[in-house]
Protein backbone atom coordinates (compact mmCIF):
# COMPACT_ATOMS: atom_id res chain seq x y z
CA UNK A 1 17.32 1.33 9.50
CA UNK A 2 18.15 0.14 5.86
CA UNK A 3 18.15 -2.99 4.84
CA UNK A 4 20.99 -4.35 2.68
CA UNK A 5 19.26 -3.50 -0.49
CA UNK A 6 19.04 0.44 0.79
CA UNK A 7 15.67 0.02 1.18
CA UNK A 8 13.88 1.26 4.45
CA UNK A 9 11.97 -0.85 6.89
CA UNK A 10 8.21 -0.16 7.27
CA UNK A 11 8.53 0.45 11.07
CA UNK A 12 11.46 3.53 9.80
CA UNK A 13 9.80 5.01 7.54
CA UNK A 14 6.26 5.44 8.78
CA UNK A 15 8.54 6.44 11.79
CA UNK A 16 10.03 9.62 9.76
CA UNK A 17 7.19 9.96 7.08
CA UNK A 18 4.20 9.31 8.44
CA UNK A 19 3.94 9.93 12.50
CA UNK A 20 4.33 13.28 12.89
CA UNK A 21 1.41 14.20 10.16
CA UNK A 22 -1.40 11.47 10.69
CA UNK A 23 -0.79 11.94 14.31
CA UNK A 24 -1.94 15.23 14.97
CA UNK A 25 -4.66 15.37 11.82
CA UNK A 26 -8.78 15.36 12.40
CA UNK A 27 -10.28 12.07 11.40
CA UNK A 28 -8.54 9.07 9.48
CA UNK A 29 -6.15 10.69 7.21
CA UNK A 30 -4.09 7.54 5.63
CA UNK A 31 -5.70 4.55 3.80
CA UNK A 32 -3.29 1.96 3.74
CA UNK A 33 -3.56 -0.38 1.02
CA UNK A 34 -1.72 -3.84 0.96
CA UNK A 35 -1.65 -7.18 -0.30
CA UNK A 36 -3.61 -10.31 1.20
CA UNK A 37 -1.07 -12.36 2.13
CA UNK A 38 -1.63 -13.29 5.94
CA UNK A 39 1.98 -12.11 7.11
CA UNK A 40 1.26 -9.10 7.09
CA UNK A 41 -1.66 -7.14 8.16
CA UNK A 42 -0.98 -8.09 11.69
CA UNK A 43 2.08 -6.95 11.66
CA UNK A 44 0.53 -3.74 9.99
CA UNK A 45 -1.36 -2.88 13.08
CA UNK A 46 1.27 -4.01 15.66
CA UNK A 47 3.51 -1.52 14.33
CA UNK A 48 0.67 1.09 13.54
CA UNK A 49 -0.41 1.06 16.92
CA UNK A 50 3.62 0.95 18.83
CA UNK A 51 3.66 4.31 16.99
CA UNK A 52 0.69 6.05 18.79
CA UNK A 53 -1.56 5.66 15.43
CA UNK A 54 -4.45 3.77 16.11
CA UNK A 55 -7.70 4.70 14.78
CA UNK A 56 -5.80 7.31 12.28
CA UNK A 57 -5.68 5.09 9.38
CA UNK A 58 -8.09 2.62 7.33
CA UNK A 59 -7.23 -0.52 5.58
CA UNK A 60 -7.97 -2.21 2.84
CA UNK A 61 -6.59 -5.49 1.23
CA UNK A 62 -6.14 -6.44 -2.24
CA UNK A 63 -3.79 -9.41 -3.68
CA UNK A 64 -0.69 -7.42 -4.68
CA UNK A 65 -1.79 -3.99 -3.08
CA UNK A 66 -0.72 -2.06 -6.18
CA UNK A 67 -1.16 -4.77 -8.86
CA UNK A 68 -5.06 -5.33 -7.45
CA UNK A 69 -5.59 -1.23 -8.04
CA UNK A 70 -4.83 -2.30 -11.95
CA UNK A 71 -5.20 -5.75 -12.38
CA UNK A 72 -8.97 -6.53 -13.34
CA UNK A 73 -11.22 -3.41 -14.23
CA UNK A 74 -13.90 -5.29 -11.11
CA UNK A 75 -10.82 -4.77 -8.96
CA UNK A 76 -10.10 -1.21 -9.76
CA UNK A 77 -13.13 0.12 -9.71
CA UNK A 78 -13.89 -1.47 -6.24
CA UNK A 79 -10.50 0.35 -4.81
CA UNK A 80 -12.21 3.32 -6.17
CA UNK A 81 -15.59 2.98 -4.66
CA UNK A 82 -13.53 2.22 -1.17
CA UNK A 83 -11.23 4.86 -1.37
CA UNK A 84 -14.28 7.69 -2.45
CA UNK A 85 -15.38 6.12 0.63
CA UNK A 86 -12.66 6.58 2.75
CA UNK A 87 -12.52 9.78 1.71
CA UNK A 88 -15.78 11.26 1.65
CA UNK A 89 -16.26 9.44 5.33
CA UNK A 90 -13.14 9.55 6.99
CA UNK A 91 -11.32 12.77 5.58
CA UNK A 92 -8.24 10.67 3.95
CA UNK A 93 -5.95 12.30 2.13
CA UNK A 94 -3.23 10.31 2.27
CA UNK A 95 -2.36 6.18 0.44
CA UNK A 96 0.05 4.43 1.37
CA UNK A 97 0.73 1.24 -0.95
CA UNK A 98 2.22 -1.82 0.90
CA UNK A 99 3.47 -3.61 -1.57
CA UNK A 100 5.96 -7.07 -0.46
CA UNK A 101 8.86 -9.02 -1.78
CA UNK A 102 7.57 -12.74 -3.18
CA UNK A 103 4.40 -11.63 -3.90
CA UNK A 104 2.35 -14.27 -4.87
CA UNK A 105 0.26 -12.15 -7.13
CA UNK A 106 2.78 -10.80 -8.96
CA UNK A 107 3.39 -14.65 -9.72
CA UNK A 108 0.20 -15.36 -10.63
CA UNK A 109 -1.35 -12.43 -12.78
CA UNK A 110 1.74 -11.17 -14.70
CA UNK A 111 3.26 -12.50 -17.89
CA UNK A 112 6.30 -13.30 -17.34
CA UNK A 113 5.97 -13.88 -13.59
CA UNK A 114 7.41 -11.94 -11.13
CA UNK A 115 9.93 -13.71 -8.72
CA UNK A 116 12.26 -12.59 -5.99
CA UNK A 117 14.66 -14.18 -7.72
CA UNK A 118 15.97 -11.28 -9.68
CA UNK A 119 15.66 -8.83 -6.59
CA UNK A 120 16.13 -5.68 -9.72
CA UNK A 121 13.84 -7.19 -12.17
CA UNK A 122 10.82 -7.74 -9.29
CA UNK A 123 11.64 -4.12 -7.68
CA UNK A 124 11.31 -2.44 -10.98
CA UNK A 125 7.86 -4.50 -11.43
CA UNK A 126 6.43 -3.39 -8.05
CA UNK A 127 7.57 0.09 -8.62
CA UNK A 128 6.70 0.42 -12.36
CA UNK A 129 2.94 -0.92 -11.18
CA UNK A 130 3.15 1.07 -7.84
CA UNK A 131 3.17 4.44 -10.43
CA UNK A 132 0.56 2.91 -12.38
CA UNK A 133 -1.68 2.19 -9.55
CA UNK A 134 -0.85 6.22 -7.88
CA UNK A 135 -1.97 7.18 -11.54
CA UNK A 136 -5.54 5.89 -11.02
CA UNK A 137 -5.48 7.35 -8.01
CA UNK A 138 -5.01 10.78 -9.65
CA UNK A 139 -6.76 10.54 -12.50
CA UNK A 140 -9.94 10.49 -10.08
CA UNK A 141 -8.34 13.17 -8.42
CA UNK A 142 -8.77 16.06 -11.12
């Protein structure tokens, strides 16, 4: 299901992404990574779990989920240490950034903030610092 925007419901697309590999992979193949803000994380796992996935993914919570991978040089290179981790323990091979509308970091730690209140301006924020964040990711990678 789409939302008006076009964009696709978590529920939907871990539905037609995500199920069919995680769920038949050895160990904990998908770290998810999203933001702080209480909201969500429960909902997270309720929807996780309606889709036969529990105990196939890890989490782990930063403020902003992809602006806390390149916010503070602390930050980054504790999502490093946890995701080495993830790896090396759990066999993950797979991120999946949660990033959310009205983000409060976004408000706080970027100059100008970002607000829903130009729905284009604050999706090209959260997708221009989704890339950078996948770009750490990789550059560990090689």
């Amino acid at each position: 299901m789409k939302s008006k925007q076009g964009r696709i419901d978590f529920e939907s697309y871990v539905s037609q992404h995500i199920v069919s590999e995680i769920s038949k992979a050895a160990g904990v193949p998908l770290l998810m990574l999203h933001c702080m803000y209480y909201r969500y994380p429960h909902r997270t796992i309720q929807t996780m779990d309606s889709l036969g996935l529990r105990g196939k993914y890890d989490q782990l919570i930063l403020a902003g989920a992809s602006l806390g991978v390149i916010h503070k040089l602390e930050w980054q290179t504790t999502f490093l240490d946890q995701l080495d981790f993830a790896i090396k323990e759990h066999g993950v091979t797979q991120v999946l950034i949660l990033d959310h509308r009205d983000c409060g970091a976004y408000k706080k730690f970027l100059d100008p903030p970002v607000t829903p209140d130009d729905p284009k301006k604050e999706k090209d924020a959260h997708t221009k610092i989704c890339e950078k964040a996948i770009e750490v990711m990789c550059a560990i990678a090689v």
